[in-house]
Protein backbone atom coordinates (compact mmCIF):
# COMPACT_ATOMS: atom_id res chain seq x y z
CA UNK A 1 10.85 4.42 -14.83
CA UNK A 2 7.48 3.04 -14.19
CA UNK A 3 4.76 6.23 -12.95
CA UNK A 4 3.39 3.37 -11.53
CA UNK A 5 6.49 2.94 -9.32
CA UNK A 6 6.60 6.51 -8.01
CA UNK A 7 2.94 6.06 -6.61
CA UNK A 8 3.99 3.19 -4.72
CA UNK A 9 7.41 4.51 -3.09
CA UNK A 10 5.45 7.64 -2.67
CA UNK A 11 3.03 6.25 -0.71
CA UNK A 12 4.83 4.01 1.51
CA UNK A 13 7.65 6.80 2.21
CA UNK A 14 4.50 8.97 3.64
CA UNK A 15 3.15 5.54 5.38
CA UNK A 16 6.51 5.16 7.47
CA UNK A 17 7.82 9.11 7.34
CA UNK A 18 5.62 9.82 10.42
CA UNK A 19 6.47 10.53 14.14
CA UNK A 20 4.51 7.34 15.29
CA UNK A 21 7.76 5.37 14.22
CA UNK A 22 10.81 7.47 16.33
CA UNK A 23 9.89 5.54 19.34
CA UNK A 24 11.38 2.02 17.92
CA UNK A 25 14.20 3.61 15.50
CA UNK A 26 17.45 4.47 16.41
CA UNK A 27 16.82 7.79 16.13
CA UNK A 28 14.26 8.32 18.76
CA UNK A 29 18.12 8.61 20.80
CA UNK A 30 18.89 11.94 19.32
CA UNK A 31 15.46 12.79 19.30
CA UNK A 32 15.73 13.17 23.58
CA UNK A 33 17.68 16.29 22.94
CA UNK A 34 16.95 19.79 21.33
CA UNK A 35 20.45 21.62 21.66
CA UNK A 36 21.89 21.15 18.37
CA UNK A 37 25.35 19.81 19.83
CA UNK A 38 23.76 17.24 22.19
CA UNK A 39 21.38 15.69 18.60
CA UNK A 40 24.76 15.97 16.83
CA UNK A 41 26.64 13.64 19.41
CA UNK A 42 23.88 11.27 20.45
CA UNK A 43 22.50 10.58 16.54
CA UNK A 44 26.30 10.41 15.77
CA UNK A 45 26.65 7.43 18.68
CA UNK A 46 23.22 6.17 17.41
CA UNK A 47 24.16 5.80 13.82
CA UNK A 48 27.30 4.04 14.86
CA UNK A 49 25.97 1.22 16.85
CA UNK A 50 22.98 0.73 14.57
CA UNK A 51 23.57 -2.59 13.98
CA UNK A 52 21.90 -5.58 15.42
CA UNK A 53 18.23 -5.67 16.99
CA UNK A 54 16.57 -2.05 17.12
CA UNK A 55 15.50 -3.17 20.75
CA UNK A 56 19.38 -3.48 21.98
CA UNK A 57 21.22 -0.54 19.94
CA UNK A 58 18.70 1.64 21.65
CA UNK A 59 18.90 0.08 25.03
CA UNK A 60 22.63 0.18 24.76
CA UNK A 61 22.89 4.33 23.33
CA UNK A 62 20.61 5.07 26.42
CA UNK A 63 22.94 3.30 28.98
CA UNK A 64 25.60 5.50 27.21
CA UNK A 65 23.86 8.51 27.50
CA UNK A 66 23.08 7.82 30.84
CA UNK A 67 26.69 7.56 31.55
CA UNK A 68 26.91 11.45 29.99
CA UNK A 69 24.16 12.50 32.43
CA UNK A 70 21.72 13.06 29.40
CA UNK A 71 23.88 15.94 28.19
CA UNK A 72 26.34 14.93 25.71
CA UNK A 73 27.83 17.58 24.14
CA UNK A 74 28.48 19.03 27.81
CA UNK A 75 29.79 15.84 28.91
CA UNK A 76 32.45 15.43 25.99
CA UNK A 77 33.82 19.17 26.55
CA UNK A 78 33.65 19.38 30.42
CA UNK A 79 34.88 15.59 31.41
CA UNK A 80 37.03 14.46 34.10
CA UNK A 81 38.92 11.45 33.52
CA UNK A 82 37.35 10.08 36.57
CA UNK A 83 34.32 10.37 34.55
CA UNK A 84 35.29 7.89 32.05
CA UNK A 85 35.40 5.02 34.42
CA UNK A 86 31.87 3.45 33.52
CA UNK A 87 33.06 3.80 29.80
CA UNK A 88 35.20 0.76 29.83
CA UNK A 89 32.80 -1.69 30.30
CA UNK A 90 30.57 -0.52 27.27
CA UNK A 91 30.46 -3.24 24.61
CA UNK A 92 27.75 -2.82 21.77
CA UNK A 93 28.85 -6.18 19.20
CA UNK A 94 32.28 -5.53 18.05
CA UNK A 95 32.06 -1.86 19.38
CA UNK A 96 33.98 -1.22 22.49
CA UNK A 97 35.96 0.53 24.70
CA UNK A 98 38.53 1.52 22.85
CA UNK A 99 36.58 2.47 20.46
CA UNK A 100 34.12 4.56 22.60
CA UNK A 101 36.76 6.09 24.41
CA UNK A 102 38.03 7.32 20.98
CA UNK A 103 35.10 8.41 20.17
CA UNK A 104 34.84 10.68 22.73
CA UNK A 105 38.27 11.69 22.83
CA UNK A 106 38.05 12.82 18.69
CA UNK A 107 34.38 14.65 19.79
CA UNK A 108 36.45 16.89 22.50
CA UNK A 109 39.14 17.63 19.97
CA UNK A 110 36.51 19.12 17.53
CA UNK A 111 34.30 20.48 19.50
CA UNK A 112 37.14 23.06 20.72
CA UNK A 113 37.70 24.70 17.48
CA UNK A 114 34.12 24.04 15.64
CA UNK A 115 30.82 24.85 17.45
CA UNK A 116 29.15 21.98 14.96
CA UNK A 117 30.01 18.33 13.75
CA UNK A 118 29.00 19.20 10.36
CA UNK A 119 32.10 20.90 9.75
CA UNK A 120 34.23 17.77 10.49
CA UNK A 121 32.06 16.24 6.85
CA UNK A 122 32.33 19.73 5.18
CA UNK A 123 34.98 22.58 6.24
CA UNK A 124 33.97 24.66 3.99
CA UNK A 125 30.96 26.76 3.02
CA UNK A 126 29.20 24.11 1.12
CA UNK A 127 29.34 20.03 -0.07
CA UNK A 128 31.08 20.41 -3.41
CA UNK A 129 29.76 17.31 -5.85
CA UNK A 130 26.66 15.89 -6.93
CA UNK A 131 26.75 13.57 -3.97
CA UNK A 132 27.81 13.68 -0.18
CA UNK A 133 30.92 11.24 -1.24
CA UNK A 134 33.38 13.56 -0.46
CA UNK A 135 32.23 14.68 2.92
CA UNK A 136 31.83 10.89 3.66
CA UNK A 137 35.56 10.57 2.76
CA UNK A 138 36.41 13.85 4.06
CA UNK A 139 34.97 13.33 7.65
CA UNK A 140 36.80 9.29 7.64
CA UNK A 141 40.24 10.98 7.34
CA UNK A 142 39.47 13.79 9.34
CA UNK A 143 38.18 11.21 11.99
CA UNK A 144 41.83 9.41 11.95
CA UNK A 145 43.90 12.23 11.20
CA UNK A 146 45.79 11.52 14.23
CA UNK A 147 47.13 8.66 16.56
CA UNK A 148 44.66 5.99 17.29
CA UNK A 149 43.30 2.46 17.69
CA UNK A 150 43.70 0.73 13.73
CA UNK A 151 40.13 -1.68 15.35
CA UNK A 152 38.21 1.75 15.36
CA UNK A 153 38.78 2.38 11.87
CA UNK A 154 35.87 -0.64 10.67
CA UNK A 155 33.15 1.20 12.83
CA UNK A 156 33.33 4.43 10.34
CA UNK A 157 32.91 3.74 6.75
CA UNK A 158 34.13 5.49 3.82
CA UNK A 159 33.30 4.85 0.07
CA UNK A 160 37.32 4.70 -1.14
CA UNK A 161 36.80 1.07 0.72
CA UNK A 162 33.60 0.53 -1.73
CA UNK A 163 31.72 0.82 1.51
CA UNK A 164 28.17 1.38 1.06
CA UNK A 165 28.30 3.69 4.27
CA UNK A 166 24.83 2.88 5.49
CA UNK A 167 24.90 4.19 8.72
CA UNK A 168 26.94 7.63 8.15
CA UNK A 169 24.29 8.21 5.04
CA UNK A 170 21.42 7.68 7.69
CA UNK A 171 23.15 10.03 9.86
CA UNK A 172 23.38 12.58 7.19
CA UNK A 173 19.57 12.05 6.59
CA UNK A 174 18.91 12.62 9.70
CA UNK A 175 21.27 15.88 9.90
CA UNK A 176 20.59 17.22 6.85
CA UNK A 177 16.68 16.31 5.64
CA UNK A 178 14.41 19.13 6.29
CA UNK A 179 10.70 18.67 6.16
CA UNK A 180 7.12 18.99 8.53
CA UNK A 181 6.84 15.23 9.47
CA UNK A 182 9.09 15.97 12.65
CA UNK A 183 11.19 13.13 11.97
CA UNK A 184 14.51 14.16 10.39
CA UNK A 185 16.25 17.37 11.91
CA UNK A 186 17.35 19.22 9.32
CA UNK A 187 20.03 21.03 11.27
CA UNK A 188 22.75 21.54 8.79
CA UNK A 189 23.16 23.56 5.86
CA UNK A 190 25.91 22.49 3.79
CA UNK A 191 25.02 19.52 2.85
CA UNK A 192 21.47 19.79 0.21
CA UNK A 193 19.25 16.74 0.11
CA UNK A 194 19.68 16.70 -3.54
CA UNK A 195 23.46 15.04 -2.50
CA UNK A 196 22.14 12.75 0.19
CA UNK A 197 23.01 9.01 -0.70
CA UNK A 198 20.13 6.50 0.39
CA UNK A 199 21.60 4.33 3.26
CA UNK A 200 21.44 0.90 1.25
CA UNK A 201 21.86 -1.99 3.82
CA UNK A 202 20.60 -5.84 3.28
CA UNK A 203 17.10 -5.28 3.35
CA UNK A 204 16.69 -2.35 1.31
CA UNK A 205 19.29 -3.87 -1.53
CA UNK A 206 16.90 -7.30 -1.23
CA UNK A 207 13.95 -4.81 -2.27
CA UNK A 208 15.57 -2.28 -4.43
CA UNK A 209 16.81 -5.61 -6.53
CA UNK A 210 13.55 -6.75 -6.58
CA UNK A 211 12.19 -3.30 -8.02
CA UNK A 212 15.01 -3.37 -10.43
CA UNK A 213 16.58 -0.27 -8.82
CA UNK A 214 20.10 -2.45 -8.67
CA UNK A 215 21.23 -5.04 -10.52
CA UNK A 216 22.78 -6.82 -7.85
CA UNK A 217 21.77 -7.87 -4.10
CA UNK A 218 25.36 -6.31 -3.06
CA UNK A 219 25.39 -3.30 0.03
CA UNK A 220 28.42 -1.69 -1.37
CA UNK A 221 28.70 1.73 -2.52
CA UNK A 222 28.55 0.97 -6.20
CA UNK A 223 24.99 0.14 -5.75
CA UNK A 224 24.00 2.45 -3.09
CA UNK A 225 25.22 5.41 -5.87
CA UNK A 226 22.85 3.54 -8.65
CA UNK A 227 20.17 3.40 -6.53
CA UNK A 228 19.88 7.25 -5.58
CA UNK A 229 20.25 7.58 -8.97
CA UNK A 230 17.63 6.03 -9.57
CA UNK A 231 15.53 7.79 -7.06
CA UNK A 232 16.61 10.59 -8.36
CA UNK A 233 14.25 10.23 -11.42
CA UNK A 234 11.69 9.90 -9.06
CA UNK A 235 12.31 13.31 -6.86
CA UNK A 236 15.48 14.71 -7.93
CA UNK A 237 15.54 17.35 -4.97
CA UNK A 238 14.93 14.60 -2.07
CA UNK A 239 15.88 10.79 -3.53
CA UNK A 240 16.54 10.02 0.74
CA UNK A 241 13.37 10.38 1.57
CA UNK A 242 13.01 6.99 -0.36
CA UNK A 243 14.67 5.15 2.28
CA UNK A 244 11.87 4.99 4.25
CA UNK A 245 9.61 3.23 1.73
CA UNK A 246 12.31 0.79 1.38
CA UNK A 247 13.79 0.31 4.71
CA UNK A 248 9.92 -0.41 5.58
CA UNK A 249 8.92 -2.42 3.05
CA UNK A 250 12.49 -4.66 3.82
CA UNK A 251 11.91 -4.37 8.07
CA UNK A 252 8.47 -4.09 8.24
CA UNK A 253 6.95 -5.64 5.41
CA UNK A 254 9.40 -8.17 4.40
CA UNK A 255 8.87 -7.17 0.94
């Protein structure tokens, strides 16, 4: 591993790690809320539907949050089924009703017996593993455990499908990432950012191929595992904090 290479991801992970970027990401949703409940719901929702043009998931999560009166977590324990009338006319791509009202209805089910959604990835004290695989797996059969819609099941991702779970590993960045740039939350402690997974989607595999991170251009899992590994050599206590180097050299720089 090139020191060479280190420099550069270094540097460009500090370029795009910075506050001045929440604003057009996805995560400038969860970022409207400071009880821990409410970021855990609206980042959840915000993870899910990033897909498409940044400009439209974020339009579309604020019309849904909108629809919760800007309080989530209170809106998904105290609702009326009168409430829920707007929510069948929500379409985000392939995501829709029934899988929103699902959603919802799952969120209310947890939130009865668990005061956080970090328990639904990890029930016990701590992630066991080198890697947050089996919390990703853990929280997909959790999430279906009972009765419900086989269409919602594509919208959450698990690695036993060779997924490369791109937007549940952002999520867990976001969750689980603690440090002073003010961008992740670092609200939950089970999961370490040593285990964190870098959320590999078609731009960052086009420029972790071309930095011989991967050997292939393929977003699956396989490659999403070799290329934390590979950051791993590079900062074995925080390899996630990579994806913003390559995320903006993919977006932004069209690296």
């Amino acid at each position: 591993m090139s020191p060479n290479l280190k420099q550069f991801l270094d540097t460009k992970a500090k370029l795009y790690n910075r506050p001045e970027f929440i604003p057009a990401d996805p995560i400038c949703i969860p970022h409207s809320y400071t009880l821990k409940q409410d970021i855990e719901i609206s980042g959840l929702f915000a993870a899910t539907l990033a897909w498409g043009q940044r400009t439209t998931i974020i339009n579309n999560c604020r019309k849904l949050m909108g629809w919760m009166d800007n309080a989530p977590y209170q809106f998904v324990t105290q609702h009326q089924e009168t409430d829920l009338k707007p929510f069948v006319h929500f379409v985000h791509r392939t995501f829709n009703a029934t899988d929103l009202l699902y959603f919802i209805w799952v969120l209310q089910q947890h939130y009865r017996v668990s005061a956080s959604l970090e328990d639904a990835f990890v029930p016990g004290k701590k992630c066991e593993g080198s890697t947050v695989e089996p919390a990703l797996i853990h929280f997909h059969e959790y999430f279906f455990a009972g009765e419900h819609p086989q269409r919602t099941r594509k919208h959450l991702a698990t690695p036993l499908r060779n997924s490369a779970c791109k937007r549940l590993n952002m999520y867990l960045r976001w969750m689980v990432r603690k440090d002073k740039n003010g961008v992740d939350f670092g609200i939950w402690n089970k999961i370490s950012s040593s285990q964190l997974v870098c959320p590999l989607d078609v731009h960052v595999a086009r420029v972790a191929h071309r930095l011989e991170l991967i050997p292939t251009l393929k977003a699956d899992w396989k490659n999403a595992t070799t290329l934390t590994q590979q950051l791993c050599l590079l900062n074995p206590s925080d390899p996630a904090v990579y994806d913003y180097a390559l995320f903006g050299l993919g977006a932004e720089e069209k690296f």
